[in-house]
C-alpha atoms as a PDB file:
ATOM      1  CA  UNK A   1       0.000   0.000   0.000  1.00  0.00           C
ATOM      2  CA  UNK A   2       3.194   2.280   0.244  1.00  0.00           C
ATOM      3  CA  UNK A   3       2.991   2.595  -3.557  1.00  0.00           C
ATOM      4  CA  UNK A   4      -0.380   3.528  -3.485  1.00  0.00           C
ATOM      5  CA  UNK A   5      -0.249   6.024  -0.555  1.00  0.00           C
ATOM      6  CA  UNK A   6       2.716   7.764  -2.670  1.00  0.00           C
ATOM      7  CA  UNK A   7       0.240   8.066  -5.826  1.00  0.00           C
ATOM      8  CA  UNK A   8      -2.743   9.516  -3.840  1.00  0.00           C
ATOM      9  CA  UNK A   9       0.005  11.979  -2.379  1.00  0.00           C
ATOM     10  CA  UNK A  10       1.297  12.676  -5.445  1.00  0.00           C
ATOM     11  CA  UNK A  11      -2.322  13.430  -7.109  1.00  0.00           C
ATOM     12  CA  UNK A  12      -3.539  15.673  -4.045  1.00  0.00           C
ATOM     13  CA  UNK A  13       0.116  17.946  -4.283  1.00  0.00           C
ATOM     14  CA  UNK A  14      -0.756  17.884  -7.991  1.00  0.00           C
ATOM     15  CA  UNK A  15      -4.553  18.732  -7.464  1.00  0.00           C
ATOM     16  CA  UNK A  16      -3.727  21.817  -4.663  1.00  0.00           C
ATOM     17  CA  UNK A  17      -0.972  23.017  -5.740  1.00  0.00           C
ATOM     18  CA  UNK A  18       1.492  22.852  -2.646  1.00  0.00           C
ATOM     19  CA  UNK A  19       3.313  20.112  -0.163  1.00  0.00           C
ATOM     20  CA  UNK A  20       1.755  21.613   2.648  1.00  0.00           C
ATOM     21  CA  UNK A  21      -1.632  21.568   1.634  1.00  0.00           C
ATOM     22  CA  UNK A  22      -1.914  18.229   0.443  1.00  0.00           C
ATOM     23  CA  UNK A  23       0.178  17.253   3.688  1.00  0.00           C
ATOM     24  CA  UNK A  24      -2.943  18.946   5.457  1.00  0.00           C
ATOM     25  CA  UNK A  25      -5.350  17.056   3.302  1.00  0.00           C
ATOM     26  CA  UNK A  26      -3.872  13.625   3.760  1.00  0.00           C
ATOM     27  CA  UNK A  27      -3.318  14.306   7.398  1.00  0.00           C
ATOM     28  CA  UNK A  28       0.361  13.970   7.663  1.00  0.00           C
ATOM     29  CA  UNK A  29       3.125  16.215   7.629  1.00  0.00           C
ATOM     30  CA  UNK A  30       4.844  18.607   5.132  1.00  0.00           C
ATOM     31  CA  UNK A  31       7.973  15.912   5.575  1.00  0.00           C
ATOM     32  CA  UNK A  32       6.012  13.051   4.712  1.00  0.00           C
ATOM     33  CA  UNK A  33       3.986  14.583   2.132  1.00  0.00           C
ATOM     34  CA  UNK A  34       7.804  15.548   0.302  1.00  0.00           C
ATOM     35  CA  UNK A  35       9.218  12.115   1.182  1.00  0.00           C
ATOM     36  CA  UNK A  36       6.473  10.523  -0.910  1.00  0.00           C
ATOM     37  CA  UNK A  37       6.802  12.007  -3.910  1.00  0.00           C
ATOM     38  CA  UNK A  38      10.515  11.796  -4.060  1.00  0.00           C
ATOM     39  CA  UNK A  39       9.890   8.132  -3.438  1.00  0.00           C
ATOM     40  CA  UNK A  40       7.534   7.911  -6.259  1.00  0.00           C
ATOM     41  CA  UNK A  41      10.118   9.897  -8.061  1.00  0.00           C
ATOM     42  CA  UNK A  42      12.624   7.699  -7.662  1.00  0.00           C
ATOM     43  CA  UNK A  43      10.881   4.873  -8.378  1.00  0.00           C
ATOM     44  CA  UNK A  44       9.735   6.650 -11.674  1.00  0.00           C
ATOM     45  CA  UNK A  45      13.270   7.705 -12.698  1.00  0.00           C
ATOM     46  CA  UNK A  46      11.832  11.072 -13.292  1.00  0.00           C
ATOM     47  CA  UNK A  47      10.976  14.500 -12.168  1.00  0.00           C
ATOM     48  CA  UNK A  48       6.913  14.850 -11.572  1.00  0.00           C
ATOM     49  CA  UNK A  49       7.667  18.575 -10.201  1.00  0.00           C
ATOM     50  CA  UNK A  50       9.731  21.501 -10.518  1.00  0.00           C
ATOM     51  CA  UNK A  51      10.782  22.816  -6.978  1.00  0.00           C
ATOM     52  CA  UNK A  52      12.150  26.177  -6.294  1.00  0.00           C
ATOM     53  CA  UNK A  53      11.465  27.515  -2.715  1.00  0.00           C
ATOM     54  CA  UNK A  54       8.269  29.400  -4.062  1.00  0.00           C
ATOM     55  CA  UNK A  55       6.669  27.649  -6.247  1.00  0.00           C
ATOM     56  CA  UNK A  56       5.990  24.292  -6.965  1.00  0.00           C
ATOM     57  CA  UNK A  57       4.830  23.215 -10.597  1.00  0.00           C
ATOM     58  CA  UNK A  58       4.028  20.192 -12.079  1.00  0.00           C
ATOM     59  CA  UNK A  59       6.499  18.736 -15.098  1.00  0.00           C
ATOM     60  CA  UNK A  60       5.671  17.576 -18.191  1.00  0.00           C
ATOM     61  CA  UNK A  61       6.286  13.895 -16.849  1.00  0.00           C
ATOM     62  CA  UNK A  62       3.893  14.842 -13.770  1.00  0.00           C
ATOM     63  CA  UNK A  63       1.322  16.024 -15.948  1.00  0.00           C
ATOM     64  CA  UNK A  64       1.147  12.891 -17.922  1.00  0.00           C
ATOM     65  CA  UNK A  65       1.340  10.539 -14.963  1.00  0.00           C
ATOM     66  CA  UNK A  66      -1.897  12.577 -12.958  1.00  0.00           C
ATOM     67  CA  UNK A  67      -4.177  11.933 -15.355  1.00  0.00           C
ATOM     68  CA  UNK A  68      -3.128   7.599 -15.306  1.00  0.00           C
ATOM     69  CA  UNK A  69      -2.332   8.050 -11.526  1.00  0.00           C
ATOM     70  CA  UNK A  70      -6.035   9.325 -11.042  1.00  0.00           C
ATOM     71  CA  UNK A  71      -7.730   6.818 -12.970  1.00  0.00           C
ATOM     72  CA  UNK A  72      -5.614   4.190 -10.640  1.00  0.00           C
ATOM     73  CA  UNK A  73      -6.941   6.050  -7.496  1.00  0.00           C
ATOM     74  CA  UNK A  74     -10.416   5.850  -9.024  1.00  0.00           C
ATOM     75  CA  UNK A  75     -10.626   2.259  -9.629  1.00  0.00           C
ATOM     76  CA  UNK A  76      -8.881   1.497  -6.431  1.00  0.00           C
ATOM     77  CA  UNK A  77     -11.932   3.515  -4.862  1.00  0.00           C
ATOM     78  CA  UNK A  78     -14.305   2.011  -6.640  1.00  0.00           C
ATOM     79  CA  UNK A  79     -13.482  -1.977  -6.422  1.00  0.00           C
ATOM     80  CA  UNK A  80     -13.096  -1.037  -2.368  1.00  0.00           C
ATOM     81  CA  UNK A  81     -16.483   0.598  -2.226  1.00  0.00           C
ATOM     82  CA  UNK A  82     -18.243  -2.449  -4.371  1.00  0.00           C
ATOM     83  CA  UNK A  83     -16.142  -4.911  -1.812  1.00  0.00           C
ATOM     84  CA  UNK A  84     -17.813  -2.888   1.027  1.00  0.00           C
ATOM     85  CA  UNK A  85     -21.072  -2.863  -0.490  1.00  0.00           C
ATOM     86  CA  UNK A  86     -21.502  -6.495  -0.808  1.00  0.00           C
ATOM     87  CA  UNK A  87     -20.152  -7.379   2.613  1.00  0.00           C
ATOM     88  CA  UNK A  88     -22.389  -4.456   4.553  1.00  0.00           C
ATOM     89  CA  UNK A  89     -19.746  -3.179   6.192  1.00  0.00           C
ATOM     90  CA  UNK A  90     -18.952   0.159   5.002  1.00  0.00           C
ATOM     91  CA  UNK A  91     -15.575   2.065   6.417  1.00  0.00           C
ATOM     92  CA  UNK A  92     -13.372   4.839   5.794  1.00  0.00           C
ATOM     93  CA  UNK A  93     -13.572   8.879   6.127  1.00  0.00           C
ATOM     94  CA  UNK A  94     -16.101  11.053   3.887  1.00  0.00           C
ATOM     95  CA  UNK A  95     -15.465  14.698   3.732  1.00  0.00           C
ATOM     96  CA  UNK A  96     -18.429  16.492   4.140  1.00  0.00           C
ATOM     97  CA  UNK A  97     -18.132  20.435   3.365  1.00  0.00           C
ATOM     98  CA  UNK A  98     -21.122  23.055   3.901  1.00  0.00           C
ATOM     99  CA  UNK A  99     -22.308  26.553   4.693  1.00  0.00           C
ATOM    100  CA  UNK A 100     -21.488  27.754   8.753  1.00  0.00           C
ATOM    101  CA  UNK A 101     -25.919  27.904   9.014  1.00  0.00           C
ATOM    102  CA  UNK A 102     -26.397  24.424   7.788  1.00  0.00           C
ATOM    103  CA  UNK A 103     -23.498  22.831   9.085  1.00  0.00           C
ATOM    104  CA  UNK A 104     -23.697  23.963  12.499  1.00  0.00           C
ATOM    105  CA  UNK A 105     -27.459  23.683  13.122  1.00  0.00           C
ATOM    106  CA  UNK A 106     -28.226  20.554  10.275  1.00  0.00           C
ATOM    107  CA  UNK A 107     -25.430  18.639   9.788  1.00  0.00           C
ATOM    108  CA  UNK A 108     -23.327  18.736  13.043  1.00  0.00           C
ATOM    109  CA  UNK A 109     -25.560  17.762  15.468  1.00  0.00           C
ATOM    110  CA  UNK A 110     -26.544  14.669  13.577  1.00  0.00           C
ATOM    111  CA  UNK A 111     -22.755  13.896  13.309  1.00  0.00           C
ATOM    112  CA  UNK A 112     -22.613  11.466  16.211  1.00  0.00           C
ATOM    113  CA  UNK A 113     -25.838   9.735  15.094  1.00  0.00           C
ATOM    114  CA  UNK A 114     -24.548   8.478  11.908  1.00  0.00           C
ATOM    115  CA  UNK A 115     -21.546   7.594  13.456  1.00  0.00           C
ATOM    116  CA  UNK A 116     -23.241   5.749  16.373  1.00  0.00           C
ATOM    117  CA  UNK A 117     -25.207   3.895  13.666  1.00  0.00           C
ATOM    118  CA  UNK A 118     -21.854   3.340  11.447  1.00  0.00           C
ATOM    119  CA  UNK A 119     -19.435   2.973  13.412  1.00  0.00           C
ATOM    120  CA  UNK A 120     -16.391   2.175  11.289  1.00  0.00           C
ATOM    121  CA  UNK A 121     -16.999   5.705   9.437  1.00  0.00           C
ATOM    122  CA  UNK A 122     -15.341   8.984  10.298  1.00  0.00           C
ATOM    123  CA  UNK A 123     -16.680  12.673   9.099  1.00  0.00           C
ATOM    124  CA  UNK A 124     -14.755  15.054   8.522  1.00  0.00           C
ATOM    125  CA  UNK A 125     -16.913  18.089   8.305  1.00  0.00           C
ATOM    126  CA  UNK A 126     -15.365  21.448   7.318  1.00  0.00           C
ATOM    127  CA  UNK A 127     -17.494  24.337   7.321  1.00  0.00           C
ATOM    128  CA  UNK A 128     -17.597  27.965   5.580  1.00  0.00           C
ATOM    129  CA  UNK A 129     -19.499  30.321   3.709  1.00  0.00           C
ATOM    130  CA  UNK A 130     -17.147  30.927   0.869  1.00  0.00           C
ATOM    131  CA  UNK A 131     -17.502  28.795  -2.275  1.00  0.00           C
ATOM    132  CA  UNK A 132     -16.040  24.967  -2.260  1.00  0.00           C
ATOM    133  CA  UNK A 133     -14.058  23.702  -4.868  1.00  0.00           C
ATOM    134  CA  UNK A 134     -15.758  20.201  -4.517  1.00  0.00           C
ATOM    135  CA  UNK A 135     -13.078  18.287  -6.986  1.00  0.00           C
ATOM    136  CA  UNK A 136      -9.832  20.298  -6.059  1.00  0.00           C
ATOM    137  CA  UNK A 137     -10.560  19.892  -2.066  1.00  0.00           C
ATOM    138  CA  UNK A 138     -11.033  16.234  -2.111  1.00  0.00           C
ATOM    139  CA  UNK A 139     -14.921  16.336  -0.788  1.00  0.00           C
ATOM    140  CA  UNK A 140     -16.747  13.612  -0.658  1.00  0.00           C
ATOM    141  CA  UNK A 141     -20.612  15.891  -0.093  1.00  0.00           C
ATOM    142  CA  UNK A 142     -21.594  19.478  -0.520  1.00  0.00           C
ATOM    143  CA  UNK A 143     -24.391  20.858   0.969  1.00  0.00           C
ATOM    144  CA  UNK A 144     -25.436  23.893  -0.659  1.00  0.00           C
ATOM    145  CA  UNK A 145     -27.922  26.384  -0.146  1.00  0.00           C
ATOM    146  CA  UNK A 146     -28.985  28.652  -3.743  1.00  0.00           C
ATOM    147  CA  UNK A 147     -28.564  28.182  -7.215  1.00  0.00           C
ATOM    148  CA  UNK A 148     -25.541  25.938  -8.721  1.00  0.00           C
ATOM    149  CA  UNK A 149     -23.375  26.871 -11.159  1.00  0.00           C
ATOM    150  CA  UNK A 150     -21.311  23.526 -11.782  1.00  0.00           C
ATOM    151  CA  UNK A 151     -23.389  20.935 -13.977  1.00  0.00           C
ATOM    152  CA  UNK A 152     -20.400  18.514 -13.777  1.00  0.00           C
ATOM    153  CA  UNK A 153     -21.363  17.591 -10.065  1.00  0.00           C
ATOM    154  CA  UNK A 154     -23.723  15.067  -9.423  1.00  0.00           C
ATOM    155  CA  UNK A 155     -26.842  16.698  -7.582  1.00  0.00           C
ATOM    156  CA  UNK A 156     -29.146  15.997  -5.576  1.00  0.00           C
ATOM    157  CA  UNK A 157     -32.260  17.935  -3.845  1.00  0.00           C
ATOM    158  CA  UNK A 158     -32.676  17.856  -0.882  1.00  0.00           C
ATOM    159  CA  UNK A 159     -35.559  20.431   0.124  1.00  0.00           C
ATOM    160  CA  UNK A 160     -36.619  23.896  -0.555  1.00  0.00           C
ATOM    161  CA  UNK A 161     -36.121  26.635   2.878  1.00  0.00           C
ATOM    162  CA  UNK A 162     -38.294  29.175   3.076  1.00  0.00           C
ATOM    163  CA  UNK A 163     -36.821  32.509   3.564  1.00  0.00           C
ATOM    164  CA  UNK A 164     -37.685  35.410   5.548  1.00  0.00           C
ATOM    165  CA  UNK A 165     -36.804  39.059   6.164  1.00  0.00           C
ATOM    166  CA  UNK A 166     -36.758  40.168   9.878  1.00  0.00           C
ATOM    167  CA  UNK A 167     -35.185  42.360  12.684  1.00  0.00           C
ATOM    168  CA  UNK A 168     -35.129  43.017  16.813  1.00  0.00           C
ATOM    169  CA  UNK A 169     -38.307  44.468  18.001  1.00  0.00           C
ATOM    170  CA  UNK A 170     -35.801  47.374  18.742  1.00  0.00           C
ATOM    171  CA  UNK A 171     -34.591  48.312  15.503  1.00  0.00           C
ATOM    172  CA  UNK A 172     -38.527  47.956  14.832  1.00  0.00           C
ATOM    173  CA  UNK A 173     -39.671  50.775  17.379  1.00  0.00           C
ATOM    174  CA  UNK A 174     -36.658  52.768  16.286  1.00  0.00           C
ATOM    175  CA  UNK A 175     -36.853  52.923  12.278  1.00  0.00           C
ATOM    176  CA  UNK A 176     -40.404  51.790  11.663  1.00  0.00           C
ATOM    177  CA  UNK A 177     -42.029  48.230  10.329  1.00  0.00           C
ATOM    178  CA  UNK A 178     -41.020  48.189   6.618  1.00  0.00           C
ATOM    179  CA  UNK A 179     -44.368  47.018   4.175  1.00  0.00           C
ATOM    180  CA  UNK A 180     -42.196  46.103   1.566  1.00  0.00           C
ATOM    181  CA  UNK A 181     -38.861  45.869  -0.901  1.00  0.00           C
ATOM    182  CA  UNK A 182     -40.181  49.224  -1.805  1.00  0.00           C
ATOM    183  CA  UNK A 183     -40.299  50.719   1.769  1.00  0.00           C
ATOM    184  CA  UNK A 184     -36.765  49.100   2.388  1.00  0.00           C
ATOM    185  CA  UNK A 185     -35.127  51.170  -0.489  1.00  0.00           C
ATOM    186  CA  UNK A 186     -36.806  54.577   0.300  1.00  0.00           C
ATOM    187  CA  UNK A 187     -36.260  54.522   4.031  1.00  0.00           C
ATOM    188  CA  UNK A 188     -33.032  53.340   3.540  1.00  0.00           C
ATOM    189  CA  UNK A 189     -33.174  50.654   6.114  1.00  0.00           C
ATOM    190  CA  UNK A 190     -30.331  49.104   7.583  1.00  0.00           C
ATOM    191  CA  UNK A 191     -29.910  46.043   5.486  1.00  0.00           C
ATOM    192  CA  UNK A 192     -27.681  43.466   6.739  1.00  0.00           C
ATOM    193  CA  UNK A 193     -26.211  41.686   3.615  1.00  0.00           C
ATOM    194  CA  UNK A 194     -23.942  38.410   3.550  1.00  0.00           C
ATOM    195  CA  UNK A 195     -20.821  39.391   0.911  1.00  0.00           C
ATOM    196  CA  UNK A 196     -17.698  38.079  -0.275  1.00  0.00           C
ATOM    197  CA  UNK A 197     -14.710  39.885  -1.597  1.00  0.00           C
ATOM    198  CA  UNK A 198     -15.261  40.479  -5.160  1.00  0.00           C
ATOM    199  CA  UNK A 199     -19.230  41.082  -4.709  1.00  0.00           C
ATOM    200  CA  UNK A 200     -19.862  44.661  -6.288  1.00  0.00           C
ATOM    201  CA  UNK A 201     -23.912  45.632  -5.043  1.00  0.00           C
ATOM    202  CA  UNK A 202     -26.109  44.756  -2.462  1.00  0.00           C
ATOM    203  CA  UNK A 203     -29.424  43.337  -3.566  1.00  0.00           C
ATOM    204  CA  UNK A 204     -32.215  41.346  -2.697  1.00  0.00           C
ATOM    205  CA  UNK A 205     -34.686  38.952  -4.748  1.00  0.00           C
ATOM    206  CA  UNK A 206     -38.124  39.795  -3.450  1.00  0.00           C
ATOM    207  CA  UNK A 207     -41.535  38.260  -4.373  1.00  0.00           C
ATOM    208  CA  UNK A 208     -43.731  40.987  -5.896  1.00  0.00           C
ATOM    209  CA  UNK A 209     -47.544  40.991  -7.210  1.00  0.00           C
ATOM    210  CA  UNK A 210     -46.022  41.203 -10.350  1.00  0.00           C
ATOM    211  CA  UNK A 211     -43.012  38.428  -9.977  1.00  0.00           C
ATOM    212  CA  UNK A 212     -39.828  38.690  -8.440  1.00  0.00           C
ATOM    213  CA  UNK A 213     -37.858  42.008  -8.567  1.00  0.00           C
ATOM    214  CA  UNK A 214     -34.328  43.037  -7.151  1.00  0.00           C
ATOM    215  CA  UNK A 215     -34.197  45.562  -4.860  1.00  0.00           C
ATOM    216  CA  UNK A 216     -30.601  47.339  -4.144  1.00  0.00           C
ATOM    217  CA  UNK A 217     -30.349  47.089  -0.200  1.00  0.00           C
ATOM    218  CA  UNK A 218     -27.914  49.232   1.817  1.00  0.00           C
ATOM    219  CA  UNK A 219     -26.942  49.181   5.171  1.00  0.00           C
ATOM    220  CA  UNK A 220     -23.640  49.901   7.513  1.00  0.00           C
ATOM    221  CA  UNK A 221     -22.001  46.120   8.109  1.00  0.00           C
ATOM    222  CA  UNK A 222     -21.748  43.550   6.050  1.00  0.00           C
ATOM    223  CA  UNK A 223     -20.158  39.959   6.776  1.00  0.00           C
ATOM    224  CA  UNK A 224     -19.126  36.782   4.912  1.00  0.00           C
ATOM    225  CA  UNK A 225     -20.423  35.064   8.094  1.00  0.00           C
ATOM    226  CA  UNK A 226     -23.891  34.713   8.271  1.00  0.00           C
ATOM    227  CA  UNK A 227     -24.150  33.916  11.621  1.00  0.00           C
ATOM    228  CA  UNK A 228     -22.391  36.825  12.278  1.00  0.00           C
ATOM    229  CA  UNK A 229     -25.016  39.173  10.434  1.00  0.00           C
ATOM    230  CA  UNK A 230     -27.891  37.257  12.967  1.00  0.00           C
ATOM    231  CA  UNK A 231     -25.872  38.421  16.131  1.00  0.00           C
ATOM    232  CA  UNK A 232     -26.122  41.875  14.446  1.00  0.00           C
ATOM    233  CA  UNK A 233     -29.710  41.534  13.787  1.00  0.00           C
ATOM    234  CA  UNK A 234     -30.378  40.175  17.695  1.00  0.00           C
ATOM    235  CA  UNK A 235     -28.795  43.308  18.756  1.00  0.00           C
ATOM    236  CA  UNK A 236     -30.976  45.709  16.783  1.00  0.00           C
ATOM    237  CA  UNK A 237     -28.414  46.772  14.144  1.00  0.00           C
ATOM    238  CA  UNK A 238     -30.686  45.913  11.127  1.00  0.00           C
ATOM    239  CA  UNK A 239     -32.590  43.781   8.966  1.00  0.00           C
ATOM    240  CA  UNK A 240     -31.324  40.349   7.933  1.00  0.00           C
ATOM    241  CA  UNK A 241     -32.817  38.495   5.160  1.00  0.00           C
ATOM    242  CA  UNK A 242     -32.411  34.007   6.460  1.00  0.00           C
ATOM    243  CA  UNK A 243     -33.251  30.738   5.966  1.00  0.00           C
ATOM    244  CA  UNK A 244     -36.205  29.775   8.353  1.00  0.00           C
ATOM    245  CA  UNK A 245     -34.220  27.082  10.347  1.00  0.00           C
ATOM    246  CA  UNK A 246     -31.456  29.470  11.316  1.00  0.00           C
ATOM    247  CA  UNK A 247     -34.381  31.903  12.980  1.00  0.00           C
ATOM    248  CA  UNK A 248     -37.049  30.056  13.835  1.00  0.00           C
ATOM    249  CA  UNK A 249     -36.552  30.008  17.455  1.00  0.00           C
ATOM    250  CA  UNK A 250     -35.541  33.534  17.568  1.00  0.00           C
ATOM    251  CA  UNK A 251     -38.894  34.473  16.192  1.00  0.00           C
ATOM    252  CA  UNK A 252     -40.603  31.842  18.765  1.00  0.00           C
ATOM    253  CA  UNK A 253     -39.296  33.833  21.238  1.00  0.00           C
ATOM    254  CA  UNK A 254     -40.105  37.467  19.838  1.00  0.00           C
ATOM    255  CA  UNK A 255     -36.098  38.200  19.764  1.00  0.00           C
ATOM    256  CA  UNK A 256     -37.091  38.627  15.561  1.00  0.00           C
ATOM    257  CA  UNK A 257     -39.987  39.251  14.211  1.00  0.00           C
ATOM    258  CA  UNK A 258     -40.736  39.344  10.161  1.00  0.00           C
ATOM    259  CA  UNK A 259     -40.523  42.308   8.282  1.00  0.00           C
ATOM    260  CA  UNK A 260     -41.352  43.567   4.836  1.00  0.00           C
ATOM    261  CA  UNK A 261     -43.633  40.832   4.939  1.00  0.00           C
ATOM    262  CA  UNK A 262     -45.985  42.130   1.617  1.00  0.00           C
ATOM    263  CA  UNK A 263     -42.438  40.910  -0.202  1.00  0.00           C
ATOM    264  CA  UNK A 264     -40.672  37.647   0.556  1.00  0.00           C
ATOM    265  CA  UNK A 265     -37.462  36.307  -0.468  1.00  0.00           C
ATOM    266  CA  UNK A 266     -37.678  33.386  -2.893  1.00  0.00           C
ATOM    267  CA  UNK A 267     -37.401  29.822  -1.395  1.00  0.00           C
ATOM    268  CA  UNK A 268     -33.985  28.644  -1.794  1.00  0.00           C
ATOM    269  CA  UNK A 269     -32.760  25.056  -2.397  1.00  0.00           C
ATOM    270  CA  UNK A 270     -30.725  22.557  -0.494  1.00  0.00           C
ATOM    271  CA  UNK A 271     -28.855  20.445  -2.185  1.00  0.00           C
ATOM    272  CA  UNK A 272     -25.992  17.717  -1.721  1.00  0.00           C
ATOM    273  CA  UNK A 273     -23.383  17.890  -4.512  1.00  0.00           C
ATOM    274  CA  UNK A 274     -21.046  14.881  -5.051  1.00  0.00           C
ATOM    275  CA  UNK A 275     -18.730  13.766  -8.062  1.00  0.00           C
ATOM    276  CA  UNK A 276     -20.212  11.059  -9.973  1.00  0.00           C
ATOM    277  CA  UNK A 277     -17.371   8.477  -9.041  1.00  0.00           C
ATOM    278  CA  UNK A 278     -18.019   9.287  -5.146  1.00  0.00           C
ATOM    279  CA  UNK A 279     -21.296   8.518  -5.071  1.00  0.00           C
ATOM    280  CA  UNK A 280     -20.957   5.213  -5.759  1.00  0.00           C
ATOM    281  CA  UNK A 281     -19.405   4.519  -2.204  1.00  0.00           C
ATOM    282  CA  UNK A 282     -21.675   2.953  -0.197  1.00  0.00           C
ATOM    283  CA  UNK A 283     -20.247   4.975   2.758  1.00  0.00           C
ATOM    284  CA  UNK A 284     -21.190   8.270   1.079  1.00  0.00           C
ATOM    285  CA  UNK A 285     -24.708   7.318  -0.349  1.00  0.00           C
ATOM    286  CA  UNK A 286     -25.396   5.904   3.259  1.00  0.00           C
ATOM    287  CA  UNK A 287     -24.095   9.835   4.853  1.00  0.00           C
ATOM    288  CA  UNK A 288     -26.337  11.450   1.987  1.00  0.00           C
ATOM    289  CA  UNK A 289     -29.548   9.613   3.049  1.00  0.00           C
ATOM    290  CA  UNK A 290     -29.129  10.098   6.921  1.00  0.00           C
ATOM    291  CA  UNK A 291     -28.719  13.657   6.501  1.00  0.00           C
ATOM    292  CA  UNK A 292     -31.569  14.102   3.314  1.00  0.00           C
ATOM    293  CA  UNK A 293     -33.874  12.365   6.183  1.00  0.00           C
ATOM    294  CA  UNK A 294     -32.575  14.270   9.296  1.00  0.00           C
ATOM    295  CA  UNK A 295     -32.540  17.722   7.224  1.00  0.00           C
ATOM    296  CA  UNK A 296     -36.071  17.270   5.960  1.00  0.00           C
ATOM    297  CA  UNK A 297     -37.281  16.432   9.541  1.00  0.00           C
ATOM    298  CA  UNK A 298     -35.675  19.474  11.083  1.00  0.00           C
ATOM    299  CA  UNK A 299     -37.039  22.093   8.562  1.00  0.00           C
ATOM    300  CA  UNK A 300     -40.604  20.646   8.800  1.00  0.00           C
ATOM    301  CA  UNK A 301     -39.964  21.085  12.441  1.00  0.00           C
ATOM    302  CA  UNK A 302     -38.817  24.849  12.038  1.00  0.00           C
ATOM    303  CA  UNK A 303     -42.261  25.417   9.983  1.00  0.00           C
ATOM    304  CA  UNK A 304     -43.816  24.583  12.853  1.00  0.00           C
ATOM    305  CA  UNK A 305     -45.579  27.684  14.804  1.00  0.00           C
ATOM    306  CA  UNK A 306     -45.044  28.350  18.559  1.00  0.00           C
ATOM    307  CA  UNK A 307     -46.734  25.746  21.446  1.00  0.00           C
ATOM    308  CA  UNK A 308     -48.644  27.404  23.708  1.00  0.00           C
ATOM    309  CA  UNK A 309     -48.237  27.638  27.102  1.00  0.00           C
END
């Protein structure tokens, strides 16, 4: 298996770009990472990268060797998942990525079920609201929340989350209960708006009487954490524009309340991306269907109103 460990090294350093990040990846060190591919080099009689002490590229040799060395890892993958399959007993590691909302209030907490159900299968779940590069970052499932943009992933639905607009009862009886998109442009309310580097406007996707419309927003803060721009929200500094789920016990207990009600947000969809060749692994197929189950249960939960005392 040495042999083998020194191609999949080789293919993530290829695949990232750097020792140390495909050292990170494979859970090892920088040292090991470079060991590997000199073995592999050696045993190759050539060069499969160009070293200097910035920049690492791949040679010609490497780049003809990645594309047989990934096909190798791919079959490997595949004959281990069918040998799984037939005797029941799936094992290994998935690597789950997702948004901070979902992952910490959807996926996380059902972690230690599906372990405690599977025992021989880790999760490693890594969590952000910037984009994921589901191929280059090794990732086994994607949740995602919104529209895709990648037709080469294999997809799968998972549920539609309503969306709201709301804010503190405070920033309420400060600035006034919004009707509308309209009402939120002309009274320039504080709109709390989830951005990334590179994004150029602020603008919601309401639901009109005559269709949906984009409205351009403004406000004071913005954040690429969108738990971040609910603790703003909680503390009267504007309106935020969420999923249901990550609210729905704020506006239980009255620390939210909907606004601009005469003009929703669109429903947005939750989905599961996977490459085609992963989703063959029993391991990953059995992840995807625990947490398509668990997910659905939780946001028909969230649509639930209040109990009363």
């Amino acid at each position: 298996m040495s042999y083998v460990n020194n191609i999949r090294m080789f293919v993530r350093v290829y695949e990232l770009g750097s020792m140390s990040a495909a050292a990170r990846d494979q859970r090892t060190s920088p040292a090991v990472a470079s060991a590997r591919i000199s073995e592999l080099e050696k045993h190759l009689g050539v060069r499969l990268f160009a070293r200097t002490t910035r920049s690492l590229q791949p040679t010609e040799n490497g780049r003809i060797f990645y594309d047989g060395a990934r096909r190798v890892l791919e079959a490997i993958d595949e004959a281990e998942a069918a040998v799984m399959d037939l005797t029941q007993n799936p094992r290994g590691t998935i690597f789950v990525a997702a948004p901070l909302g979902i992952g910490r209030r959807l996926i996380a907490p059902r972690v230690p079920s599906f372990k405690e159900l599977y025992p021989q299968i880790d999760v490693r779940l890594r969590l952000s609201d910037r984009g994921i590069d589901v191929v280059a970052e090794g990732i086994d499932v994607s949740f995602h929340l919104g529209l895709l943009e990648d037709s080469t992933l294999k997809v799968r639905t998972i549920a539609d989350c309503p969306r709201l607009l709301c804010a503190a009862p405070a920033y309420v009886a400060r600035r006034g209960m919004p009707a509308d998109g309209a009402a939120l442009v002309h009274d320039r309310h504080d709109c709390l708006n989830l951005r990334f580097p590179g994004a150029k406007e602020f603008q919601w996707t309401l639901l009109t009487p005559e269709g949906p419309r984009r409205f351009e927003i403004s406000g004071p803060f913005e954040s690429d954490d969108g738990d971040v721009l609910t603790g703003w929200a909680l503390d009267g500094h504007g309106i935020v524009l969420k999923p249901l789920f990550e609210v729905a016990e704020h506006l239980r207990t009255g620390r939210l309340v909907p606004v601009a009600t005469a003009t929703p947000p669109l429903p947005v969809q939750l989905s599961a991306l996977s490459q085609h060749r992963r989703l063959k692994d029993p391991k990953v197929q059995l992840f995807t269907d625990f947490m398509a189950n668990q997910i659905r249960e939780d946001l028909r939960r969230a649509s639930l109103p209040a109990q009363g005392g």
